[in-house]
PDB file of N, CA and C in Angstrom:
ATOM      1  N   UNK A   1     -15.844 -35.210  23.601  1.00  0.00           N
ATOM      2  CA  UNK A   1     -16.672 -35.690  22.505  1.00  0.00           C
ATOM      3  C   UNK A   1     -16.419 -34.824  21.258  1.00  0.00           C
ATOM      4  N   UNK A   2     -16.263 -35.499  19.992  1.00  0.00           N
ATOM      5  CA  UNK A   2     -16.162 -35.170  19.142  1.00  0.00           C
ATOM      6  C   UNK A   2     -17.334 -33.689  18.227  1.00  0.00           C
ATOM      7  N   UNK A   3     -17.101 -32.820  17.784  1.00  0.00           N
ATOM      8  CA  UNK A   3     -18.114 -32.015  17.555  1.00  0.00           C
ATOM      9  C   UNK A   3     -18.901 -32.376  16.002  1.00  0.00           C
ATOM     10  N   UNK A   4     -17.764 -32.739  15.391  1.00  0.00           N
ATOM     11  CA  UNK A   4     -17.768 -33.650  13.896  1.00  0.00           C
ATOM     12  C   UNK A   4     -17.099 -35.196  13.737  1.00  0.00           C
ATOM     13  N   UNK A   5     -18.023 -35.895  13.057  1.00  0.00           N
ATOM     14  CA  UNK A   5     -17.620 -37.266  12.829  1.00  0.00           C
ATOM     15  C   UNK A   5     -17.547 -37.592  11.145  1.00  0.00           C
ATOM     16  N   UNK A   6     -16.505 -38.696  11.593  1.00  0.00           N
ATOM     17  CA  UNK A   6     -15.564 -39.045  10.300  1.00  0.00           C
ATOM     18  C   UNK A   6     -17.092 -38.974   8.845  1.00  0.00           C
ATOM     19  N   UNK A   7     -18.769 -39.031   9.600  1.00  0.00           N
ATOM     20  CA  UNK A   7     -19.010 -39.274   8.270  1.00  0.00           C
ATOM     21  C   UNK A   7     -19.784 -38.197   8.127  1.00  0.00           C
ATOM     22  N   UNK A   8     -19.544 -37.156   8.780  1.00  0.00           N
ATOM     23  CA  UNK A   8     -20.172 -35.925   8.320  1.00  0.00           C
ATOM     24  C   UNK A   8     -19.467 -35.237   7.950  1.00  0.00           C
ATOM     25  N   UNK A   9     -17.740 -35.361   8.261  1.00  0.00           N
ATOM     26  CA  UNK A   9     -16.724 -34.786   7.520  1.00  0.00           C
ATOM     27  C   UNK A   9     -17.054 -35.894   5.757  1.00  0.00           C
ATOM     28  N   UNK A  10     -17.514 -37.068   5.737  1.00  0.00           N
ATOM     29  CA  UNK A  10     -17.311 -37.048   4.198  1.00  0.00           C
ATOM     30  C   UNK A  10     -18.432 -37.097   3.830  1.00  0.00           C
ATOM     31  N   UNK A  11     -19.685 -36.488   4.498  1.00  0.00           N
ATOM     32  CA  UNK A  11     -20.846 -36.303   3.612  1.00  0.00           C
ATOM     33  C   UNK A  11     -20.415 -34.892   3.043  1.00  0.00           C
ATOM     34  N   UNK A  12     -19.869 -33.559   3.850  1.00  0.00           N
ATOM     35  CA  UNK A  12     -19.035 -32.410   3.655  1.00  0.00           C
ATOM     36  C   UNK A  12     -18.222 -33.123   1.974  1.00  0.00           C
ATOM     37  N   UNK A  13     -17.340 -33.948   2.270  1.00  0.00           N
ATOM     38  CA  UNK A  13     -16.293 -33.864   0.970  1.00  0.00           C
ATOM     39  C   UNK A  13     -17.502 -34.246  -0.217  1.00  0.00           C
ATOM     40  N   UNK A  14     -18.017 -35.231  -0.023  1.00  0.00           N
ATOM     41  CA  UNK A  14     -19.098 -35.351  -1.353  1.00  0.00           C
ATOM     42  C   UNK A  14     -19.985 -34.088  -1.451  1.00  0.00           C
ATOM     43  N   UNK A  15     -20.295 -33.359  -0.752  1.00  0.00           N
ATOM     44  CA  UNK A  15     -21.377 -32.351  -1.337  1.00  0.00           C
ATOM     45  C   UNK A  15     -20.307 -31.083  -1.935  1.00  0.00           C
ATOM     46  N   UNK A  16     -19.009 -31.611  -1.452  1.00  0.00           N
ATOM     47  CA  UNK A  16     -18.199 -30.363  -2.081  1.00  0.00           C
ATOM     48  C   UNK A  16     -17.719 -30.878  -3.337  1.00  0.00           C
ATOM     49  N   UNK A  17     -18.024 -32.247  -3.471  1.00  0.00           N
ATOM     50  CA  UNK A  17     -17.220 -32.740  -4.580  1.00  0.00           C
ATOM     51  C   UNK A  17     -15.708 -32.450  -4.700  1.00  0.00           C
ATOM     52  N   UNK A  18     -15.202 -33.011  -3.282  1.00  0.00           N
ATOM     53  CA  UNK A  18     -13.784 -33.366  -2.979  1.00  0.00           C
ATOM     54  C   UNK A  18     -13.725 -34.741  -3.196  1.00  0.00           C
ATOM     55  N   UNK A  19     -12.162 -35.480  -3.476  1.00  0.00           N
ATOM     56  CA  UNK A  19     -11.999 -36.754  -3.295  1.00  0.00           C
ATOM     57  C   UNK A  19     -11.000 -37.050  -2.236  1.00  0.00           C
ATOM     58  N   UNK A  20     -11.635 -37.490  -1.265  1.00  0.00           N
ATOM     59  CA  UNK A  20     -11.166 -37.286   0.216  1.00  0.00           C
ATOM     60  C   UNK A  20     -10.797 -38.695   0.895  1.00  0.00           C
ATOM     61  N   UNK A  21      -9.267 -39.188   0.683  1.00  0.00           N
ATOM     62  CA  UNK A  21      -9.117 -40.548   1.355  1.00  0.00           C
ATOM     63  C   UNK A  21      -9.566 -40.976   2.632  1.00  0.00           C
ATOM     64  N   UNK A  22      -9.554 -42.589   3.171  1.00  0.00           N
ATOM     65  CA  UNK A  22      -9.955 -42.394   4.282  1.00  0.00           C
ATOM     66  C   UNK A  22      -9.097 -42.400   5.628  1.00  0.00           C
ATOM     67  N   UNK A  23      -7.890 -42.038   5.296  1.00  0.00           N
ATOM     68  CA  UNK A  23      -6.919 -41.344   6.675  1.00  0.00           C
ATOM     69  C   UNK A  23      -7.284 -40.022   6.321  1.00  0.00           C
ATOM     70  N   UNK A  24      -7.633 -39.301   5.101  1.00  0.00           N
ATOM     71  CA  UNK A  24      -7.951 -37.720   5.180  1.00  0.00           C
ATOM     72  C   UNK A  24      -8.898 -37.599   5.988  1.00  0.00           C
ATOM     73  N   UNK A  25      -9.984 -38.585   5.846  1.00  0.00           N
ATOM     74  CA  UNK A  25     -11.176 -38.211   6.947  1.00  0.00           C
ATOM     75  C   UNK A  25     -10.613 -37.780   8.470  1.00  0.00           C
ATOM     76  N   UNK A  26      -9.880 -39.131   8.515  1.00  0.00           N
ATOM     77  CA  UNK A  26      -9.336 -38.874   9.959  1.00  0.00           C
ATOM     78  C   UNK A  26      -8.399 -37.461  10.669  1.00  0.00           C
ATOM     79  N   UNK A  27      -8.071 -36.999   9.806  1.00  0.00           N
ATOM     80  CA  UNK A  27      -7.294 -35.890   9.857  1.00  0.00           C
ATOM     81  C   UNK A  27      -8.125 -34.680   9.788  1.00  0.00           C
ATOM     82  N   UNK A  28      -9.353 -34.606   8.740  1.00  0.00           N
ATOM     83  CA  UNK A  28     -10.235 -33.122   8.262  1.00  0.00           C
ATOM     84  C   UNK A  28     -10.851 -33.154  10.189  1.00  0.00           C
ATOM     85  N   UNK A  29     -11.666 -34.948  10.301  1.00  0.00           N
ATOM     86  CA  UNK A  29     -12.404 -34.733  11.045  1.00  0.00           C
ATOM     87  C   UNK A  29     -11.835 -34.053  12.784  1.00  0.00           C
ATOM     88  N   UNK A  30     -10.390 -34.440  12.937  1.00  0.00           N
ATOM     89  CA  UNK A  30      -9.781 -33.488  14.180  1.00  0.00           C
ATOM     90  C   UNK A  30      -9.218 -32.280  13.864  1.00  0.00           C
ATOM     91  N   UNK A  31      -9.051 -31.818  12.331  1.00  0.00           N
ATOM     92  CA  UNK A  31      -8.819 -30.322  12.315  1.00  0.00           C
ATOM     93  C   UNK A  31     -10.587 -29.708  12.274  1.00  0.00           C
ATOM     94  N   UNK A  32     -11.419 -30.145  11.524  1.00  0.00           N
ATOM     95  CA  UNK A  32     -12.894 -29.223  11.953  1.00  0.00           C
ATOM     96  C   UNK A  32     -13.094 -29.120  13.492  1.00  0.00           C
ATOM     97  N   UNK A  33     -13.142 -30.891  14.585  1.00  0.00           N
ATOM     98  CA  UNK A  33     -13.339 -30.294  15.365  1.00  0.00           C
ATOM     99  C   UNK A  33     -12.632 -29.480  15.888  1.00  0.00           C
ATOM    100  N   UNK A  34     -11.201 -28.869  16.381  1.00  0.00           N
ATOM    101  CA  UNK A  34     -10.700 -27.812  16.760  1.00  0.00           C
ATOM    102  C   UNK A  34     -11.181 -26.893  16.211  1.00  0.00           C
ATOM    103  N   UNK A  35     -11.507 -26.645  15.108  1.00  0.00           N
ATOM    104  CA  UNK A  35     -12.264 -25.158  14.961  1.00  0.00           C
ATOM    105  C   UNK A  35     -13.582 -24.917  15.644  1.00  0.00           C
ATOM    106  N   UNK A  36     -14.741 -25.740  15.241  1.00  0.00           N
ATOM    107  CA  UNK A  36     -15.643 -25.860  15.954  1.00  0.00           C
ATOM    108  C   UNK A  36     -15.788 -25.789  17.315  1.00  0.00           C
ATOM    109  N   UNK A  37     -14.866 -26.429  17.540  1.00  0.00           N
ATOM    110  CA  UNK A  37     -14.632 -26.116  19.564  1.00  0.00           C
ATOM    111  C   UNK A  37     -13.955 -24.257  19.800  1.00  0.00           C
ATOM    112  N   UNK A  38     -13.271 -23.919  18.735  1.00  0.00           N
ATOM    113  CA  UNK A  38     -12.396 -22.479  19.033  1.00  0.00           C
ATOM    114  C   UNK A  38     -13.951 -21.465  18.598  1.00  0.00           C
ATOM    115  N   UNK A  39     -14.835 -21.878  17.649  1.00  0.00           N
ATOM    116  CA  UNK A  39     -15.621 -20.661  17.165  1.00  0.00           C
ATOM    117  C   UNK A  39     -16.983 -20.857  19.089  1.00  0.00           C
ATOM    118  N   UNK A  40     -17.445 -22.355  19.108  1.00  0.00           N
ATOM    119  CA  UNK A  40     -17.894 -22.476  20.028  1.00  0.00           C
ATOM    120  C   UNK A  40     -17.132 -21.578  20.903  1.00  0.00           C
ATOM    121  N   UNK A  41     -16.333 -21.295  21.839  1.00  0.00           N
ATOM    122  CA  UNK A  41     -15.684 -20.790  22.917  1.00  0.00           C
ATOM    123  C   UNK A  41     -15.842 -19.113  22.487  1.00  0.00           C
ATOM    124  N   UNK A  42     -15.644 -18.362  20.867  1.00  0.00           N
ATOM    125  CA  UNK A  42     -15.918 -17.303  20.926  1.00  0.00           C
ATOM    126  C   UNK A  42     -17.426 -17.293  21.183  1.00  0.00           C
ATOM    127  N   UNK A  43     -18.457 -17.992  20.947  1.00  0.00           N
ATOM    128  CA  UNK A  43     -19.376 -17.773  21.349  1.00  0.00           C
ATOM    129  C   UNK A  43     -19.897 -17.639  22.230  1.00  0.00           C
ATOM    130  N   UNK A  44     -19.069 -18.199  23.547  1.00  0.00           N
ATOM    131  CA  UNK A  44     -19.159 -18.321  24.904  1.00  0.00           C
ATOM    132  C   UNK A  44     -18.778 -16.897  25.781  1.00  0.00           C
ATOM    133  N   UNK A  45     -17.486 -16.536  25.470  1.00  0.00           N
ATOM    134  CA  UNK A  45     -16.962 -15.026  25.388  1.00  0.00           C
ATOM    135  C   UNK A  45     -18.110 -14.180  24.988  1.00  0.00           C
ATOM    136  N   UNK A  46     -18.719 -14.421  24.021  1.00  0.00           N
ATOM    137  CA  UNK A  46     -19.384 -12.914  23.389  1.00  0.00           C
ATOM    138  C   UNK A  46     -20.589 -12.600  24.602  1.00  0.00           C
ATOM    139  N   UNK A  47     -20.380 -11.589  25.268  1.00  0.00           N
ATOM    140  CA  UNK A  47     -21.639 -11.034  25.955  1.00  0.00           C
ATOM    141  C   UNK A  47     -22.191 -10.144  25.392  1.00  0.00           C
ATOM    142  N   UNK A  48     -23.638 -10.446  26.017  1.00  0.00           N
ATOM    143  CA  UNK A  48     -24.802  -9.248  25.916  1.00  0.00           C
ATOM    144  C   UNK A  48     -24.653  -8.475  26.431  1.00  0.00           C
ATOM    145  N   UNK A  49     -24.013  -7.590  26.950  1.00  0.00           N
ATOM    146  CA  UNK A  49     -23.692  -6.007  27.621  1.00  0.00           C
ATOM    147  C   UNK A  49     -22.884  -5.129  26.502  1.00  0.00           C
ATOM    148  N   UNK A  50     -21.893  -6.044  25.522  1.00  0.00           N
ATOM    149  CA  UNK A  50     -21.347  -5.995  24.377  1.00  0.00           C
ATOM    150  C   UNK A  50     -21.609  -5.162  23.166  1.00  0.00           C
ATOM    151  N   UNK A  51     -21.635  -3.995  22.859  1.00  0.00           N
ATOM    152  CA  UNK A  51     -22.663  -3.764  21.077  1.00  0.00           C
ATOM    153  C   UNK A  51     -21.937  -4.510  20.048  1.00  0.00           C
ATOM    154  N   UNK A  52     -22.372  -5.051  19.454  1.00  0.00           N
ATOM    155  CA  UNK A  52     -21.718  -5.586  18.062  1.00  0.00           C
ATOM    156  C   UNK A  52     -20.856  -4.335  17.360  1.00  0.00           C
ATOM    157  N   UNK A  53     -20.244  -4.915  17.125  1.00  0.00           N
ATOM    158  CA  UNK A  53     -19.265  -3.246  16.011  1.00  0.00           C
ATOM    159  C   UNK A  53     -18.607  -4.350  14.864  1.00  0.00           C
ATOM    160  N   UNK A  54     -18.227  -3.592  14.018  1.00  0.00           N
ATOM    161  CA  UNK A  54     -16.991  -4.254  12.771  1.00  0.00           C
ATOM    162  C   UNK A  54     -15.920  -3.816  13.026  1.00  0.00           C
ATOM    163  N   UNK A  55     -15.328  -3.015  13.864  1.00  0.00           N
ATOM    164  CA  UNK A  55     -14.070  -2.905  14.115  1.00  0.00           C
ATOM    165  C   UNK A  55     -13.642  -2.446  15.755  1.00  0.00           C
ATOM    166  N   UNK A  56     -12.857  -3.396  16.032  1.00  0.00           N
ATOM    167  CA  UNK A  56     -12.174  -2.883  17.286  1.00  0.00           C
ATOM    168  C   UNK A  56     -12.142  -1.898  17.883  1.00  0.00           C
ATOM    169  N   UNK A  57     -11.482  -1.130  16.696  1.00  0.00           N
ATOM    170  CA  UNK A  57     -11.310   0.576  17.531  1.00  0.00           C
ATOM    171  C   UNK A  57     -12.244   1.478  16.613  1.00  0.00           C
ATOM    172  N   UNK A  58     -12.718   2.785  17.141  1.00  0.00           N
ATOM    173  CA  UNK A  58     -13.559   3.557  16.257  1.00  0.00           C
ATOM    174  C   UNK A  58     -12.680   4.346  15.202  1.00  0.00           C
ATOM    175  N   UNK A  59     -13.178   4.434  14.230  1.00  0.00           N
ATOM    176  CA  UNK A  59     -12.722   4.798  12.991  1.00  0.00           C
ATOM    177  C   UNK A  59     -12.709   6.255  13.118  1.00  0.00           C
ATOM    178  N   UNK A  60     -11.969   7.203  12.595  1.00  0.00           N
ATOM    179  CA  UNK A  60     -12.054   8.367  12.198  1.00  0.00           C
ATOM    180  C   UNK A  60     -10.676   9.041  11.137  1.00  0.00           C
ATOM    181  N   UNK A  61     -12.372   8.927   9.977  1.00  0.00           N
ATOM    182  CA  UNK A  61     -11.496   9.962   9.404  1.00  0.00           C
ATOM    183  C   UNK A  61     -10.598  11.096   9.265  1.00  0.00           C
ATOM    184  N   UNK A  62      -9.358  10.895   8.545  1.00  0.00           N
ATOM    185  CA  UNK A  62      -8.754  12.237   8.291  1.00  0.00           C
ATOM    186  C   UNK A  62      -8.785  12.737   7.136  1.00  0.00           C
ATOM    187  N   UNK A  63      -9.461  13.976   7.170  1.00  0.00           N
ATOM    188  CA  UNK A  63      -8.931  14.701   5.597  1.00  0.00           C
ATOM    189  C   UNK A  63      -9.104  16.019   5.984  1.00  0.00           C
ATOM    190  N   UNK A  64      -8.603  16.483   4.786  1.00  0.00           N
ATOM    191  CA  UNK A  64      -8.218  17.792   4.617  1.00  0.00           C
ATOM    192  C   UNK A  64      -9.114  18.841   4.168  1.00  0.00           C
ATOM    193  N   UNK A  65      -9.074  19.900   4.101  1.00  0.00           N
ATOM    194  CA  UNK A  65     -10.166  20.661   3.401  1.00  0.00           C
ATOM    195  C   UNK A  65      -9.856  20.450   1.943  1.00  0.00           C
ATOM    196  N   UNK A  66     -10.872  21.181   1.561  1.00  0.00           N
ATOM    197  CA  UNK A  66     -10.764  20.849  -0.330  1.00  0.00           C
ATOM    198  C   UNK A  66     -10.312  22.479  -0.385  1.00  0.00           C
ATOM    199  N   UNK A  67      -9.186  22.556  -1.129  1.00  0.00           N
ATOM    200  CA  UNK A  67      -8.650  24.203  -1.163  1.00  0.00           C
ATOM    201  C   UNK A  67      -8.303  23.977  -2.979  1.00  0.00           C
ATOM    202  N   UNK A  68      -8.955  24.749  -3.384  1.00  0.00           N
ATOM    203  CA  UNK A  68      -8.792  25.246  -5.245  1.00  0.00           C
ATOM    204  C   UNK A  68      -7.000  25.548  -4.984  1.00  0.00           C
ATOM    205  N   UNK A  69      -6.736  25.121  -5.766  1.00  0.00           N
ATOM    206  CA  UNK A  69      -4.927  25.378  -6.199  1.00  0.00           C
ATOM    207  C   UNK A  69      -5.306  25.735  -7.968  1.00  0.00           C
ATOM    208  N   UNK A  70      -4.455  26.848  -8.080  1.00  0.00           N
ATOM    209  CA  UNK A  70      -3.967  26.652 -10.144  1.00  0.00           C
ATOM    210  C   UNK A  70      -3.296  25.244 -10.770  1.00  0.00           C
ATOM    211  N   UNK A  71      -3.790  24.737 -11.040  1.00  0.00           N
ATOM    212  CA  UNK A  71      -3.494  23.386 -11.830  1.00  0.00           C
ATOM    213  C   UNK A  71      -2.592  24.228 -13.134  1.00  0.00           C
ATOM    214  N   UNK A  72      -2.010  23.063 -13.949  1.00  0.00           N
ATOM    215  CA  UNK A  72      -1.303  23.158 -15.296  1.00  0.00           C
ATOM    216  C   UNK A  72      -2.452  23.567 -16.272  1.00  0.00           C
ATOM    217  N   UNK A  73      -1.746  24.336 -17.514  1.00  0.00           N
ATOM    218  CA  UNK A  73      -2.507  25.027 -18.138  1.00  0.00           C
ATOM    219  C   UNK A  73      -2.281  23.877 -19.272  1.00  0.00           C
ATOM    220  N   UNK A  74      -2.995  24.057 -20.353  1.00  0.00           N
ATOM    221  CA  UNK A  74      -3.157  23.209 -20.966  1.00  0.00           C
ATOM    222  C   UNK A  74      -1.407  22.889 -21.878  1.00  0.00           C
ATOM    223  N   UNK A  75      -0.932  23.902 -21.911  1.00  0.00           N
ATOM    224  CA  UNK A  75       0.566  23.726 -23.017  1.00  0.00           C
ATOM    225  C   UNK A  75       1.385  23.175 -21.909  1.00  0.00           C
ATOM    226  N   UNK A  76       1.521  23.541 -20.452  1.00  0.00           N
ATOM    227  CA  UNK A  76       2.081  23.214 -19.738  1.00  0.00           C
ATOM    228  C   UNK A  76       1.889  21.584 -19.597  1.00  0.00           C
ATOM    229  N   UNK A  77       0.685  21.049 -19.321  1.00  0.00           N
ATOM    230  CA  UNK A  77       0.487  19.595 -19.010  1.00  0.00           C
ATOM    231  C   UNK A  77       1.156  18.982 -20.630  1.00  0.00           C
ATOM    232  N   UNK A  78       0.863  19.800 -21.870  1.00  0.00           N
ATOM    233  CA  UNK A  78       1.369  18.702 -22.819  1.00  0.00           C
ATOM    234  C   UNK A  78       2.872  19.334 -23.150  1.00  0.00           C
ATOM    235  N   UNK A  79       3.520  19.774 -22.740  1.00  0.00           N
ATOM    236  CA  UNK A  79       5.032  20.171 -22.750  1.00  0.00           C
ATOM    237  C   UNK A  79       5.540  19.186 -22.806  1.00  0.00           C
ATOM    238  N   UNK A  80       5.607  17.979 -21.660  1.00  0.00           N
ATOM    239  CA  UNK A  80       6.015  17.039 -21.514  1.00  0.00           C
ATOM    240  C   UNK A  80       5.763  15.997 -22.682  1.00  0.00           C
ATOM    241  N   UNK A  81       4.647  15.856 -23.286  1.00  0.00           N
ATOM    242  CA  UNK A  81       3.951  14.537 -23.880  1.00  0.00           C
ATOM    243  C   UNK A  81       5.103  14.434 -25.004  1.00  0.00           C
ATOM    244  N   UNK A  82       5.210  12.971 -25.062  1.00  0.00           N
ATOM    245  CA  UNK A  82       5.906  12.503 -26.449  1.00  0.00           C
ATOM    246  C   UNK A  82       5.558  12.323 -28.100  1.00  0.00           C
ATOM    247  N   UNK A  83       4.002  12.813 -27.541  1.00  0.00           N
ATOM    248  CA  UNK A  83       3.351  12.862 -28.747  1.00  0.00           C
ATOM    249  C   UNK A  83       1.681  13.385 -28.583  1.00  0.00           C
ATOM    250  N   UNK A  84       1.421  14.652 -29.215  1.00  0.00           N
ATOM    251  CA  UNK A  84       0.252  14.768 -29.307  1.00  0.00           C
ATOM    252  C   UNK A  84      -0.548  15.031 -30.672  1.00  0.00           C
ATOM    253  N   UNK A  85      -1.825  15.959 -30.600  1.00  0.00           N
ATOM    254  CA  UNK A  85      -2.875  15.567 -31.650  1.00  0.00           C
ATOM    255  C   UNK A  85      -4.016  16.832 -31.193  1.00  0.00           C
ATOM    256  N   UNK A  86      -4.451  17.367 -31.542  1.00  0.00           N
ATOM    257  CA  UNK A  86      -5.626  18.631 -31.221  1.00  0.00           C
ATOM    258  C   UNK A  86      -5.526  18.765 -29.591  1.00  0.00           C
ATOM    259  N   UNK A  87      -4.227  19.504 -29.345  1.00  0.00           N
ATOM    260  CA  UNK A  87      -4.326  19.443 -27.988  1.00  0.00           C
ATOM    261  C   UNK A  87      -4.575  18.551 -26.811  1.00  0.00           C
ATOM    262  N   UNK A  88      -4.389  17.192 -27.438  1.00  0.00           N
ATOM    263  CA  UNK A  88      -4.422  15.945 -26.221  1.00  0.00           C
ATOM    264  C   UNK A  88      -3.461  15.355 -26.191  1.00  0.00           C
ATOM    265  N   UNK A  89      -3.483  14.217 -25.670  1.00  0.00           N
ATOM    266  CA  UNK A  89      -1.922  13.175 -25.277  1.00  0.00           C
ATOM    267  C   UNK A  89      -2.568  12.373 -26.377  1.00  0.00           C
ATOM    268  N   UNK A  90      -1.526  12.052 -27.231  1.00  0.00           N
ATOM    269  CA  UNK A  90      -1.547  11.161 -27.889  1.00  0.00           C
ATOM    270  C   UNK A  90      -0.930   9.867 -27.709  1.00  0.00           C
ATOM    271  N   UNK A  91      -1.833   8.682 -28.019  1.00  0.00           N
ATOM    272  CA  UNK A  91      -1.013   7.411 -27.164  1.00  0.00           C
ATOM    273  C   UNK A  91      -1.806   6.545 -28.127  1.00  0.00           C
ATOM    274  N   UNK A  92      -0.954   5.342 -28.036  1.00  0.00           N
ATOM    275  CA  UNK A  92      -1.446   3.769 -28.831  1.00  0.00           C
ATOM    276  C   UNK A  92      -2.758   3.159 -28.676  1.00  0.00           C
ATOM    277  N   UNK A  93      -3.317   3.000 -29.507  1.00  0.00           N
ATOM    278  CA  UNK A  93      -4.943   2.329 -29.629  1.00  0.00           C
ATOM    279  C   UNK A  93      -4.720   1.111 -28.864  1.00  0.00           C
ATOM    280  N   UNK A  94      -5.217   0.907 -28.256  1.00  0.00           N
ATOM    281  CA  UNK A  94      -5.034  -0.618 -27.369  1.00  0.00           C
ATOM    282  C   UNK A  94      -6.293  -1.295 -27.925  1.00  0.00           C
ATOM    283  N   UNK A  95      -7.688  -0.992 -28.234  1.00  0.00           N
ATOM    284  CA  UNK A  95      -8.840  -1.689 -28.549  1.00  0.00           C
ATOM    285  C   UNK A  95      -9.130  -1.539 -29.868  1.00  0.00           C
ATOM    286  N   UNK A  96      -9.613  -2.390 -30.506  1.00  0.00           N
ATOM    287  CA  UNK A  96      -9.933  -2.118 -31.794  1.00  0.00           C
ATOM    288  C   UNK A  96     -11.176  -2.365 -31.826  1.00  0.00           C
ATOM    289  N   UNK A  97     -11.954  -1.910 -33.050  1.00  0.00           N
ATOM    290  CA  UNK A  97     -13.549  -1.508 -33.474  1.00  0.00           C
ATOM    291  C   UNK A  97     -14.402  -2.924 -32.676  1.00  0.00           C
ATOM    292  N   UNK A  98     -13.836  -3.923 -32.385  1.00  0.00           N
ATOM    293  CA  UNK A  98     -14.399  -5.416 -32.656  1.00  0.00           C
ATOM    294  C   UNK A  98     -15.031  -5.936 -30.893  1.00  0.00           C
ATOM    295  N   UNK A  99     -13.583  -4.985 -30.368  1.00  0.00           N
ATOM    296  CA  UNK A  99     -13.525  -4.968 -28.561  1.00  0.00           C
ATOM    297  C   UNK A  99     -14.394  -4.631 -28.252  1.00  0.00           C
TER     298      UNK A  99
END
């Protein structure tokens, strides 16, 4: 037995405001039911002995400690720059007053 029929698959296309021929019906309505029958069957699978989780395997983080390093000094980071201005990187206005 069917889980969806041809006119609840096109009460579905009108409330979605699809325009849905009527061999499409025939086609939506045996691809929904296969889904409907595949989500039914996980439902059948799922036991109560089970905990719900969001992921398969347990998660664990990796990181590192947080260790202070000497960073670039300020002439050093703008050594490189192609153009600066009171000690910053100087670069192209992308926004104007209006943005």
């Amino acid at each position: 037995m069917a889980a969806i029929s041809r006119e609840e698959v096109a009460h579905l296309a009108r409330l979605s405001r699809l325009a849905v021929t009527e061999q499409e019906l025939d086609v939506f309505a045996g691809q929904l039911d296969v889904i409907l029958q595949s989500v039914a069957r996980i439902g059948d699978v799922a036991a109560g002995d089970i905990p719900p989780t969001s992921h398969s395997v347990p998660l664990t983080n990796v990181l590192r400690e947080d260790v202070v390093v000497p960073g670039l000094t300020r002439e050093e980071a703008l050594s490189g720059a192609p153009d600066q201005a009171e000690n910053r990187f100087r670069v192209p206005q992308i926004l104007t007053e209006e943005a």
